[in-house]
N, C-alpha and C. Protein backbone atom coordinates (compact mmCIF):
# COMPACT_ATOMS: atom_id res chain seq x y z
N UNK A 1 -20.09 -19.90 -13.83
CA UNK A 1 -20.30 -20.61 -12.59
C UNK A 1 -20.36 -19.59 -11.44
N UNK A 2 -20.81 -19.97 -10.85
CA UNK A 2 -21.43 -18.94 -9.15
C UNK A 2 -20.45 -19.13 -8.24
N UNK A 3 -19.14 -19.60 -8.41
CA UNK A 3 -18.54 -19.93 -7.29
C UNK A 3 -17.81 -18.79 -6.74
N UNK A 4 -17.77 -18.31 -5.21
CA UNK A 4 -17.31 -17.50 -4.30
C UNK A 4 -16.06 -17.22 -4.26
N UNK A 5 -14.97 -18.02 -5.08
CA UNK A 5 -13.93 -17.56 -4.70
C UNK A 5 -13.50 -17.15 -6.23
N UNK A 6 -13.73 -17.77 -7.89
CA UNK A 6 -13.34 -17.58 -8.79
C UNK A 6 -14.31 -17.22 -9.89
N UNK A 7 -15.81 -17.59 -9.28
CA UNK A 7 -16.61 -17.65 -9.96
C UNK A 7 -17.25 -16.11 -10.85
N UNK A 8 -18.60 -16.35 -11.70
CA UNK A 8 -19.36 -14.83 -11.53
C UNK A 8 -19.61 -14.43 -10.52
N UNK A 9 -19.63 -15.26 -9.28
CA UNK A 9 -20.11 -14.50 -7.80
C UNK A 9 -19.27 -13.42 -7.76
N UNK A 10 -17.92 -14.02 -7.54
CA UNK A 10 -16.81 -13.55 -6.87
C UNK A 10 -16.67 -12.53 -8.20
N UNK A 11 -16.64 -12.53 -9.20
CA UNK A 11 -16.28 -10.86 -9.85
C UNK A 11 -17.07 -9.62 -9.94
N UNK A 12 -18.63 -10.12 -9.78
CA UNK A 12 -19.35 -9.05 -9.39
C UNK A 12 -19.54 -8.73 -8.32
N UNK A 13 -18.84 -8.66 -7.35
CA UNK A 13 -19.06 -8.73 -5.52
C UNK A 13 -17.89 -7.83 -5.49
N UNK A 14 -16.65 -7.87 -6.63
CA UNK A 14 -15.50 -7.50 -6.67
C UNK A 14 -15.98 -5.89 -7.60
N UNK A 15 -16.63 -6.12 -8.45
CA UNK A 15 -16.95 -4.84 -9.26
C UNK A 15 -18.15 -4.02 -8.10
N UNK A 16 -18.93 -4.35 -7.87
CA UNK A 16 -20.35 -3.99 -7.19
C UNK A 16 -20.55 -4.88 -5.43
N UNK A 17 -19.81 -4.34 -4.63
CA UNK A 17 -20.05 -4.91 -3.33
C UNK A 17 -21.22 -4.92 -2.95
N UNK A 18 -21.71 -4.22 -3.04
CA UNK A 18 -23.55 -4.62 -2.41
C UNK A 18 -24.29 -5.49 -3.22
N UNK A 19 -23.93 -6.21 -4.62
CA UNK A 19 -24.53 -7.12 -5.08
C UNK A 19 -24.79 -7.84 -4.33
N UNK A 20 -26.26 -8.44 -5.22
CA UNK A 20 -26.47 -10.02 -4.19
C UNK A 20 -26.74 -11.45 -5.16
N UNK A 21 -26.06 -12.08 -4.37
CA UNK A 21 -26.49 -13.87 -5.77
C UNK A 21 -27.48 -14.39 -4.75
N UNK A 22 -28.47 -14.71 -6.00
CA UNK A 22 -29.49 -15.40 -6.05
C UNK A 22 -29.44 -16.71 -6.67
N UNK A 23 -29.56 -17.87 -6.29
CA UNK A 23 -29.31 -18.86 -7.36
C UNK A 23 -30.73 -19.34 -7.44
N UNK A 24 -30.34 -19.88 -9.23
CA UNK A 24 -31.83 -20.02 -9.93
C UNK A 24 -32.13 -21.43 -9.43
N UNK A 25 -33.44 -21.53 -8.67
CA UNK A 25 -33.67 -23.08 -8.41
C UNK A 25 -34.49 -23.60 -9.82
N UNK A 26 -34.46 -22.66 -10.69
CA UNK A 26 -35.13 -23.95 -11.85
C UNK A 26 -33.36 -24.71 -12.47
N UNK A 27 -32.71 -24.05 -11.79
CA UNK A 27 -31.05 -24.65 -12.55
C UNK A 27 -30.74 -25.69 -11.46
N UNK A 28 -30.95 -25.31 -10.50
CA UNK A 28 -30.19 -26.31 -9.43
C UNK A 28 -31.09 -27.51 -9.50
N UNK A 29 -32.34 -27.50 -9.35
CA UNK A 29 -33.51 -28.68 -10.29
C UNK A 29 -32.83 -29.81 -11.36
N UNK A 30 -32.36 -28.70 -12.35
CA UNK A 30 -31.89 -29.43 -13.62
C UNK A 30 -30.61 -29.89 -13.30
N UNK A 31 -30.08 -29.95 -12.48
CA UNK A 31 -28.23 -30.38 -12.01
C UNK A 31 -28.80 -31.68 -11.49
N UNK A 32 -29.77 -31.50 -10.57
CA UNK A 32 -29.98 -32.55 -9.84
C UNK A 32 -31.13 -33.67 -10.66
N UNK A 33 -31.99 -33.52 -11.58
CA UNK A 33 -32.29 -34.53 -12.31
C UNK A 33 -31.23 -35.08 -13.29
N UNK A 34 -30.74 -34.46 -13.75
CA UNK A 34 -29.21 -35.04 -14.61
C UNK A 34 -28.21 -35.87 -14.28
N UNK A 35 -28.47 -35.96 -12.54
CA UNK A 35 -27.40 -36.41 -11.74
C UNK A 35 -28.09 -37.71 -11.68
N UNK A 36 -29.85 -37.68 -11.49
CA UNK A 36 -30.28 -39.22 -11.05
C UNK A 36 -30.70 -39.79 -12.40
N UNK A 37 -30.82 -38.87 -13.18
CA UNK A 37 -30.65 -39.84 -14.63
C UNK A 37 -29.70 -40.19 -15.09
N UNK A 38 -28.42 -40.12 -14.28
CA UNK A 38 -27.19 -40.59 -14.96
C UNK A 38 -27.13 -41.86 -13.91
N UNK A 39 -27.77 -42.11 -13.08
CA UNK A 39 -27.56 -43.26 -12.14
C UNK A 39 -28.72 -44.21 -12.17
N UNK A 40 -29.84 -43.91 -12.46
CA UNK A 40 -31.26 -44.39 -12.98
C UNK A 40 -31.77 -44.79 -14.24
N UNK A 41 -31.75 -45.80 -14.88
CA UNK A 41 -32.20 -45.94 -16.18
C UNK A 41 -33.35 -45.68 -16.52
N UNK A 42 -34.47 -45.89 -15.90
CA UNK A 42 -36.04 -45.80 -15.62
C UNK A 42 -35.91 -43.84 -15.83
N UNK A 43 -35.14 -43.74 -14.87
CA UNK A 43 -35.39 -41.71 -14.80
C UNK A 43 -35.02 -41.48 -16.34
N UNK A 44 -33.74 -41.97 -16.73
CA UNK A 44 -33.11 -41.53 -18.03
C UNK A 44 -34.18 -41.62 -18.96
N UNK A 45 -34.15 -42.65 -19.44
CA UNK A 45 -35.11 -43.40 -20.39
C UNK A 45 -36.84 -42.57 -20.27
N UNK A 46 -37.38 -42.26 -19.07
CA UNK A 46 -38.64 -41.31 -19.13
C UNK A 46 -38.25 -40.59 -19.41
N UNK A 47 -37.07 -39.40 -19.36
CA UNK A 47 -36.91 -38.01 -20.02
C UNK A 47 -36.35 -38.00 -21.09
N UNK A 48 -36.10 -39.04 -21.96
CA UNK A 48 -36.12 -38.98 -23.24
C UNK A 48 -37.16 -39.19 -23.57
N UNK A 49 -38.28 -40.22 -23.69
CA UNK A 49 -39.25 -40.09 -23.82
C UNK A 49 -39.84 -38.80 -24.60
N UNK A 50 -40.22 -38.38 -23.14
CA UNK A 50 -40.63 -36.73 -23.36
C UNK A 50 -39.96 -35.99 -24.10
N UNK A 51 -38.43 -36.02 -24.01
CA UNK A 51 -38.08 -35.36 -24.93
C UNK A 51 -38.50 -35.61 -26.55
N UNK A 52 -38.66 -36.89 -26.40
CA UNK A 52 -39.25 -37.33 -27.95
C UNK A 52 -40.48 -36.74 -28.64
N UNK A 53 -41.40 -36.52 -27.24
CA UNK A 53 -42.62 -36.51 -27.39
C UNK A 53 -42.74 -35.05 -27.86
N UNK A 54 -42.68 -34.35 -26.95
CA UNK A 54 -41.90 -33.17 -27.47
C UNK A 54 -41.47 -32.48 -28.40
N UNK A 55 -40.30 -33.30 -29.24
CA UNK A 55 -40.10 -32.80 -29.95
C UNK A 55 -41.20 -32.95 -31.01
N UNK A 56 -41.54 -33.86 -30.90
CA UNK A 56 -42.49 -34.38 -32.12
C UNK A 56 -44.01 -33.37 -32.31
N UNK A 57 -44.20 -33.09 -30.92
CA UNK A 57 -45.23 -32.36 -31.34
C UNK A 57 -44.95 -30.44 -31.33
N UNK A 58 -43.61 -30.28 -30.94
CA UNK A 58 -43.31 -28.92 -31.61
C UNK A 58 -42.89 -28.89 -33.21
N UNK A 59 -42.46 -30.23 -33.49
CA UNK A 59 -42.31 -29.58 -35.15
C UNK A 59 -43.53 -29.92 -35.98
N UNK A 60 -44.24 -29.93 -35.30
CA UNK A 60 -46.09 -29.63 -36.33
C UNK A 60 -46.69 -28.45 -35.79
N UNK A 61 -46.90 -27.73 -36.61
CA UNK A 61 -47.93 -27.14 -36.60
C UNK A 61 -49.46 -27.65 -36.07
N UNK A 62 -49.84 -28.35 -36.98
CA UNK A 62 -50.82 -29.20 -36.60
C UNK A 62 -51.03 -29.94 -35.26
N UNK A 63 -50.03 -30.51 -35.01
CA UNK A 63 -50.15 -31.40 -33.92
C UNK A 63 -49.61 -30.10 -32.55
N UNK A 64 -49.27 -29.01 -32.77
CA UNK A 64 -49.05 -28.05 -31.66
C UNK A 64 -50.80 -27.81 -31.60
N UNK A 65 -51.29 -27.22 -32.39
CA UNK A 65 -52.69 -27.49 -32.27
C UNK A 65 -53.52 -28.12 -31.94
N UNK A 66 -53.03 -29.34 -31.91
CA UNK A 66 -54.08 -29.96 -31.26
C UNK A 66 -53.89 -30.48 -29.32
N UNK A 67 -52.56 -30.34 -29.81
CA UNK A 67 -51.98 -30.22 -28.13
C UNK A 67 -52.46 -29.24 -27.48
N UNK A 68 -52.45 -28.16 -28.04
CA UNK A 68 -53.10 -26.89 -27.26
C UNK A 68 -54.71 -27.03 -26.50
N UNK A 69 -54.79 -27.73 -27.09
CA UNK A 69 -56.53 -28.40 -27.18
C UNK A 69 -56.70 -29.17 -26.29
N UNK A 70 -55.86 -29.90 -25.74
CA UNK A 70 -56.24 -31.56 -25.14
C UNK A 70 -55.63 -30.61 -23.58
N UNK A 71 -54.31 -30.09 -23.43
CA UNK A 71 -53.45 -30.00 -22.29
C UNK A 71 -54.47 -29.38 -21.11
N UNK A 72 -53.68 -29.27 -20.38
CA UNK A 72 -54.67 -28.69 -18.86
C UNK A 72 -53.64 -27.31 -18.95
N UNK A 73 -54.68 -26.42 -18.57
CA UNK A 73 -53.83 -25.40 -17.97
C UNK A 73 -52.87 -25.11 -17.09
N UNK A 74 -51.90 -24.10 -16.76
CA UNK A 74 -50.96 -24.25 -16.30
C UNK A 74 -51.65 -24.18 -14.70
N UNK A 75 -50.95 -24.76 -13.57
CA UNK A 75 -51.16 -24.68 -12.14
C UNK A 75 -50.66 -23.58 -11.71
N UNK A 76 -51.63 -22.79 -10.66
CA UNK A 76 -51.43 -21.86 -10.18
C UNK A 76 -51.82 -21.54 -8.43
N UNK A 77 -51.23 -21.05 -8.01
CA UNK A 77 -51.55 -21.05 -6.45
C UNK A 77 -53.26 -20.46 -6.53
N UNK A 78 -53.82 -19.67 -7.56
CA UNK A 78 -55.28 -19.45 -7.74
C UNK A 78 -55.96 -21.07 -7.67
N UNK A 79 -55.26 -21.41 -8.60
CA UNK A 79 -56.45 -22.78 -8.85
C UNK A 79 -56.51 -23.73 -7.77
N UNK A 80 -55.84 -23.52 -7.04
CA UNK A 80 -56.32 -24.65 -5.48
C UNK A 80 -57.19 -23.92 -5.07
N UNK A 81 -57.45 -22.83 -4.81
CA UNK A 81 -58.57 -22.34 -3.62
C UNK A 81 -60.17 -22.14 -4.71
């Protein structure tokens, strides 16, 4: 945990003073969908889903293949302009 007074913050600030924390916003993202899928059934219930979906098409071979095929490429600040 990152916390300032007991946390990893606080022991590498203690080993290495000029460190700096960065916190990961793909984590703070995932705190905060977890939080409204625990209060949302509709949120819950779509990310299982996916998770289903998911899983289902990583344990084929086959069907990773053909996913590869159908998906859109990833978004990139290139592809708007």
């Amino acid at each position: 945990m990152p916390g300032h007074i007991s946390g990893v913050q606080k022991r590498l600030s203690a080993e290495e003073p000029k460190s700096m924390f960065v916190h990961c916003a793909n984590h703070s993202l995932d705190l905060v969908i977890q939080e409204v899928a625990k209060r949302c059934d509709l949120i819950a219930d779509s990310l299982m889903l996916v998770k289903v979906v998911s899983n289902a098409i990583l344990e084929s071979s086959k069907r990773k293949n053909i996913y590869s095929g159908i998906v859109l490429p990833p978004f990139t600040e290139d592809s708007i302009s």
